[in-house]
C-alpha atoms as a PDB file:
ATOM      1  CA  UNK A   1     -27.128 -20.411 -20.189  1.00  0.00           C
ATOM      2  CA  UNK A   2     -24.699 -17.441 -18.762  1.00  0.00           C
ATOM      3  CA  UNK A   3     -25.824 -13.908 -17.830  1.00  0.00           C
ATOM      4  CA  UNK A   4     -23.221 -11.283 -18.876  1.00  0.00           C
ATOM      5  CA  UNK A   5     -23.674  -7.789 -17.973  1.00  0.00           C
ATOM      6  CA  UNK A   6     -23.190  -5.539 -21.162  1.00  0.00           C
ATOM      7  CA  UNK A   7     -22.246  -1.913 -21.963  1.00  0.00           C
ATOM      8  CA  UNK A   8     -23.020  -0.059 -24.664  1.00  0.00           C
ATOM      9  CA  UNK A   9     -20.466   2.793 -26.173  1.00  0.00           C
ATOM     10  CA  UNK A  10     -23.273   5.493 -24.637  1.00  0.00           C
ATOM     11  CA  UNK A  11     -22.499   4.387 -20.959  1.00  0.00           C
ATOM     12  CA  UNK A  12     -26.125   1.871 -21.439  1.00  0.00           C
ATOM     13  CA  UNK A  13     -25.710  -0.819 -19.310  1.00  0.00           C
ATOM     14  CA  UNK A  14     -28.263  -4.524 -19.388  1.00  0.00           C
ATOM     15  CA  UNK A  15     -27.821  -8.158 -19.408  1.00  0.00           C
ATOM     16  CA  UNK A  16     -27.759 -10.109 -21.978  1.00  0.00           C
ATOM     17  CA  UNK A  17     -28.021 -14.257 -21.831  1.00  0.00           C
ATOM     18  CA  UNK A  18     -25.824 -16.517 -23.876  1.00  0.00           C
ATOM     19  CA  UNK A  19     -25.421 -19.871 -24.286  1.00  0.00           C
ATOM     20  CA  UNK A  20     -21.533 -19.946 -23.749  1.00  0.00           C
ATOM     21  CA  UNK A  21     -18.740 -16.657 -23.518  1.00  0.00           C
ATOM     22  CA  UNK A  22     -18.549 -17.851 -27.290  1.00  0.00           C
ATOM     23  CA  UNK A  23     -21.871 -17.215 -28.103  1.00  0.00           C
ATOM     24  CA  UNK A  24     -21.762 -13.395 -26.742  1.00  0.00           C
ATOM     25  CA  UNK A  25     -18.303 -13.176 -29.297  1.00  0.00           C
ATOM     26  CA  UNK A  26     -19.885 -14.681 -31.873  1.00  0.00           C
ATOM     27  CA  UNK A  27     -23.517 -12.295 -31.734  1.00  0.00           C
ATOM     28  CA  UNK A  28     -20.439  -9.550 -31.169  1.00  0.00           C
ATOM     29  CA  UNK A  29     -18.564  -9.907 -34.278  1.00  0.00           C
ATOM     30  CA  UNK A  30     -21.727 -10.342 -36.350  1.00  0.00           C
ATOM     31  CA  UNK A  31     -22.699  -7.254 -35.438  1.00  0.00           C
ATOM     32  CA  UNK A  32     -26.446  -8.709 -33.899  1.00  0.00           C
ATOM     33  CA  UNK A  33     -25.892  -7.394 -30.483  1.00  0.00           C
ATOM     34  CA  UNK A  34     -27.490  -4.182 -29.632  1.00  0.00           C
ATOM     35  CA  UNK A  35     -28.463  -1.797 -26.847  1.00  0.00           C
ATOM     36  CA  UNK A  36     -32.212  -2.241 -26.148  1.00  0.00           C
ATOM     37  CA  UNK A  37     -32.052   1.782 -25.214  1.00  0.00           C
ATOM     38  CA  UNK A  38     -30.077   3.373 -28.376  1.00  0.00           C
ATOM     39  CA  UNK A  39     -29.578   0.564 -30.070  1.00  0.00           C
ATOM     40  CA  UNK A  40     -25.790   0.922 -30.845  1.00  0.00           C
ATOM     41  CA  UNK A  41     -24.536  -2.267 -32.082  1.00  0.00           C
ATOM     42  CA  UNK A  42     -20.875  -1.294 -30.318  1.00  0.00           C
ATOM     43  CA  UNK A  43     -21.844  -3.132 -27.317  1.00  0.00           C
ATOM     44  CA  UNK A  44     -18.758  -4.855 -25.308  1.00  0.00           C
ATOM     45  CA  UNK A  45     -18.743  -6.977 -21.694  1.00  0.00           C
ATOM     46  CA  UNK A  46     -19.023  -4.864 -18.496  1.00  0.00           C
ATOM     47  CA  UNK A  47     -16.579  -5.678 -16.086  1.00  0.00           C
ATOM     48  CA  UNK A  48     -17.493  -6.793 -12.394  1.00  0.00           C
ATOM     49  CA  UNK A  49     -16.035  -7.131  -9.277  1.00  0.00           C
ATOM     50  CA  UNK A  50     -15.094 -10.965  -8.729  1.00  0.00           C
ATOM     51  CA  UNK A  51     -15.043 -12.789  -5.327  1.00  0.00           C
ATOM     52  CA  UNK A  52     -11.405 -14.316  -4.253  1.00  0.00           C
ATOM     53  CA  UNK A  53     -12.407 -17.860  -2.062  1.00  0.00           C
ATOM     54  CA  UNK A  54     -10.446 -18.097   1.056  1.00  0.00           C
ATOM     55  CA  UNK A  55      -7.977 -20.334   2.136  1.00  0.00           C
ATOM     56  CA  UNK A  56      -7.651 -22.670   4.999  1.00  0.00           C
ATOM     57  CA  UNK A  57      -7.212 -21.133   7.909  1.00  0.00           C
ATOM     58  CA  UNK A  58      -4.005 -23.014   8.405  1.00  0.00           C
ATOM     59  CA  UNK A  59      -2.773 -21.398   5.201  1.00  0.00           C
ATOM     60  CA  UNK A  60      -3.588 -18.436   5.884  1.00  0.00           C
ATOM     61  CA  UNK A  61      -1.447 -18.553   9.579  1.00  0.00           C
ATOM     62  CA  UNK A  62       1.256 -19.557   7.544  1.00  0.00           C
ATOM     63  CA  UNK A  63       1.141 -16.727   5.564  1.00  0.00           C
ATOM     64  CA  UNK A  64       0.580 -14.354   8.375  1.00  0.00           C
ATOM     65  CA  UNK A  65       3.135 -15.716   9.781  1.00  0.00           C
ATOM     66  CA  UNK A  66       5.614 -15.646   7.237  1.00  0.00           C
ATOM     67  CA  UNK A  67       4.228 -11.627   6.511  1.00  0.00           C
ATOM     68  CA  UNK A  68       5.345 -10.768  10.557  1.00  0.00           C
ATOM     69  CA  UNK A  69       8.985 -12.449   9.649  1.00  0.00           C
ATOM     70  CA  UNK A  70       9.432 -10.563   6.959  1.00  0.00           C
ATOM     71  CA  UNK A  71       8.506  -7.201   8.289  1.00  0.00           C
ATOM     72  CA  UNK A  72      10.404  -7.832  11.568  1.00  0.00           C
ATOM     73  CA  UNK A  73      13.679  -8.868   8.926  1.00  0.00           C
ATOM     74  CA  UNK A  74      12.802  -5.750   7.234  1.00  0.00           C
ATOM     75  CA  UNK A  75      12.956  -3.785  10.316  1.00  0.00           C
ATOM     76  CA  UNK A  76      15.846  -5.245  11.778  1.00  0.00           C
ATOM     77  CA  UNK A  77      17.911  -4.555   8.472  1.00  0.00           C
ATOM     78  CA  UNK A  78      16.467  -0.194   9.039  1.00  0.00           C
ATOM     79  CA  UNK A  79      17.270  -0.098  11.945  1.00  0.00           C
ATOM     80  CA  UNK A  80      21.186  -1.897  11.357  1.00  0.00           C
ATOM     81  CA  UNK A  81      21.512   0.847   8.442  1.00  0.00           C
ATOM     82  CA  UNK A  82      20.231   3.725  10.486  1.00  0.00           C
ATOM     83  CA  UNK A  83      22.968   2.540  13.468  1.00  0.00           C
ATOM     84  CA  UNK A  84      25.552   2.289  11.174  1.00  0.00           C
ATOM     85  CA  UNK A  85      25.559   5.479   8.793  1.00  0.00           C
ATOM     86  CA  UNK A  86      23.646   7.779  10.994  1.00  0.00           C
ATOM     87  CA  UNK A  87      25.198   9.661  13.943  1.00  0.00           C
ATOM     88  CA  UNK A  88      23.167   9.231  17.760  1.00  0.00           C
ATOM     89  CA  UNK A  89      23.061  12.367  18.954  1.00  0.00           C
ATOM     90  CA  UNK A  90      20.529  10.815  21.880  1.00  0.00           C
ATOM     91  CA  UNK A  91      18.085  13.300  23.768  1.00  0.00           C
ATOM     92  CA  UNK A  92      19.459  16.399  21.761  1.00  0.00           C
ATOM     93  CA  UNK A  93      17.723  15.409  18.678  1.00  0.00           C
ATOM     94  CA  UNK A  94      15.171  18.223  18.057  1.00  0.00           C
ATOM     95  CA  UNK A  95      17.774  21.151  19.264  1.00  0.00           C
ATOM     96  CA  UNK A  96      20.411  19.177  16.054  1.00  0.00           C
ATOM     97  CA  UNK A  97      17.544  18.522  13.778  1.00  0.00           C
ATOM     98  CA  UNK A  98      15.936  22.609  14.327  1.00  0.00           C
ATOM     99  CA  UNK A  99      19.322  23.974  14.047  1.00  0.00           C
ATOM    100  CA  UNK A 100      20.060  22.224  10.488  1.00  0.00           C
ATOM    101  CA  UNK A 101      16.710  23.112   9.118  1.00  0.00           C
ATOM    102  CA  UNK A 102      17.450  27.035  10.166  1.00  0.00           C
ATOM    103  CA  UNK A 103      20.718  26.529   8.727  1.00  0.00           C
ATOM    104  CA  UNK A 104      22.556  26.932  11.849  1.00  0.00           C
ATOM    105  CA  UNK A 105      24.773  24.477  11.116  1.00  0.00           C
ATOM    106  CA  UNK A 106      25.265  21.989   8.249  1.00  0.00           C
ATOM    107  CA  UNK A 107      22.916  18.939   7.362  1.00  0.00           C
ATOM    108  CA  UNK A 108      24.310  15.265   8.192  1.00  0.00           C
ATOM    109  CA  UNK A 109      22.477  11.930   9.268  1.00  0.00           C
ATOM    110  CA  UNK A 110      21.587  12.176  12.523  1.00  0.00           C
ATOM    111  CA  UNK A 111      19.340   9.464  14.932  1.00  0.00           C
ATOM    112  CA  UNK A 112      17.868  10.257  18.375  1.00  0.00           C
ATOM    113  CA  UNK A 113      15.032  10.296  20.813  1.00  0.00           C
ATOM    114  CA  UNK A 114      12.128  13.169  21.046  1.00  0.00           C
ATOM    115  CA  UNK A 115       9.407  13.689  23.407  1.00  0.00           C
ATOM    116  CA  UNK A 116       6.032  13.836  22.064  1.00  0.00           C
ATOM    117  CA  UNK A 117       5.999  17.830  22.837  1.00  0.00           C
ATOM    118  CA  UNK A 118       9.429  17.376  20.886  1.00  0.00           C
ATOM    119  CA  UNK A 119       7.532  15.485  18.102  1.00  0.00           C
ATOM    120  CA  UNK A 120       4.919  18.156  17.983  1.00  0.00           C
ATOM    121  CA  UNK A 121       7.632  20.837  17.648  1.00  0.00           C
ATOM    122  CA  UNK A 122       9.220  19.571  14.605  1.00  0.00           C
ATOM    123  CA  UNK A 123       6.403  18.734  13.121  1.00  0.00           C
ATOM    124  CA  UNK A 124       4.928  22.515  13.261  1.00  0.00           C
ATOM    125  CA  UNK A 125       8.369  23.536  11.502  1.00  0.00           C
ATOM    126  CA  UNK A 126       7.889  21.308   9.083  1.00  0.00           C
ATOM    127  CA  UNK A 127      10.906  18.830  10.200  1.00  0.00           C
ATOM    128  CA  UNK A 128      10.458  15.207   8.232  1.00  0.00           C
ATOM    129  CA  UNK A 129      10.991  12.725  10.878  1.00  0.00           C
ATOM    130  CA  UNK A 130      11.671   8.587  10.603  1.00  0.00           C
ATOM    131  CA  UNK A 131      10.320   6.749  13.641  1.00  0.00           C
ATOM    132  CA  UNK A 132      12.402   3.350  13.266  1.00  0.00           C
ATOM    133  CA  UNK A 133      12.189   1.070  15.855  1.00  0.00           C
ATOM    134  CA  UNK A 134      14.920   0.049  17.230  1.00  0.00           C
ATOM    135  CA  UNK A 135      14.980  -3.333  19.304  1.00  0.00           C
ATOM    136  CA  UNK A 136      16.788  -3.766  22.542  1.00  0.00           C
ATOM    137  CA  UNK A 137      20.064  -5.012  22.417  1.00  0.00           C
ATOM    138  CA  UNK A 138      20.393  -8.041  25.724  1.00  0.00           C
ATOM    139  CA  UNK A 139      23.609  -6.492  26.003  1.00  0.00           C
ATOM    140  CA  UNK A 140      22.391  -2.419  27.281  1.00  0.00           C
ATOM    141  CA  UNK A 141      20.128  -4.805  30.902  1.00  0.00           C
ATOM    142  CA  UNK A 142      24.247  -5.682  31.923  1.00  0.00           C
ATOM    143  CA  UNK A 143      25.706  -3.787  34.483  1.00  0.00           C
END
């Protein structure tokens, strides 16, 4: 025996106990199936919520693992784009970015550093900003 919830085409909902998923089809189609509340013979399975069994911890590591090298590719290949078609115009970021959004002078790609008061700034004029890290090149510790 197999407990299926049911649903009625009023919103009813109840159990009903079958012998096989067949059986519930087969009372279905005959038309013998009916709410116990309105009796509506348009009566269908109710879906549920299903439970997904863990893997091994060892799998799952993997798969962390592989997740963290493929968001640290991802990043790397932002911040290569961001290096390469947008223009570092360092600490003077939010004076650039406030004067294109007034207008001031005209839009273009344009990377930087902010402060957090800087951060705050742009945000309260409505300035869309990217935060993409950018990893430290070995190279910048030489003197």
């Amino acid at each position: 025996m197999i407990v299926f919830d049911l649903e009625c085409l009023n919103g009813h909902t109840f159990e009903g106990w079958f012998d096989d998923k067949e059986d519930l089809k087969k009372q279905q189609s005959r038309g013998i199936l009916t709410c116990p509340v309105c009796e509506t013979t348009s009566v269908v399975q109710k879906l549920h919520p299903i439970a997904i069994k863990k893997s091994s911890g060892k799998t799952t590591q993997k798969a962390l693992q592989a997740g963290q090298d493929a968001m640290a590719e991802l990043t790397e290949k932002v911040a290569e784009y961001v290096e390469k078609n947008y223009e570092d115009v360092g600490s003077g970021f939010t004076k650039q970015a406030l004067k294109m959004h007034y207008g001031a002078e005209e839009y273009k790609n344009i990377r930087g550093t902010t402060t957090k008061e800087e951060d705050k700034v742009l945000a309260k004029e409505g300035i869309p900003v990217l935060r993409v890290p950018v990893a430290k090149n070995p190279k910048d510790d030489l003197n």
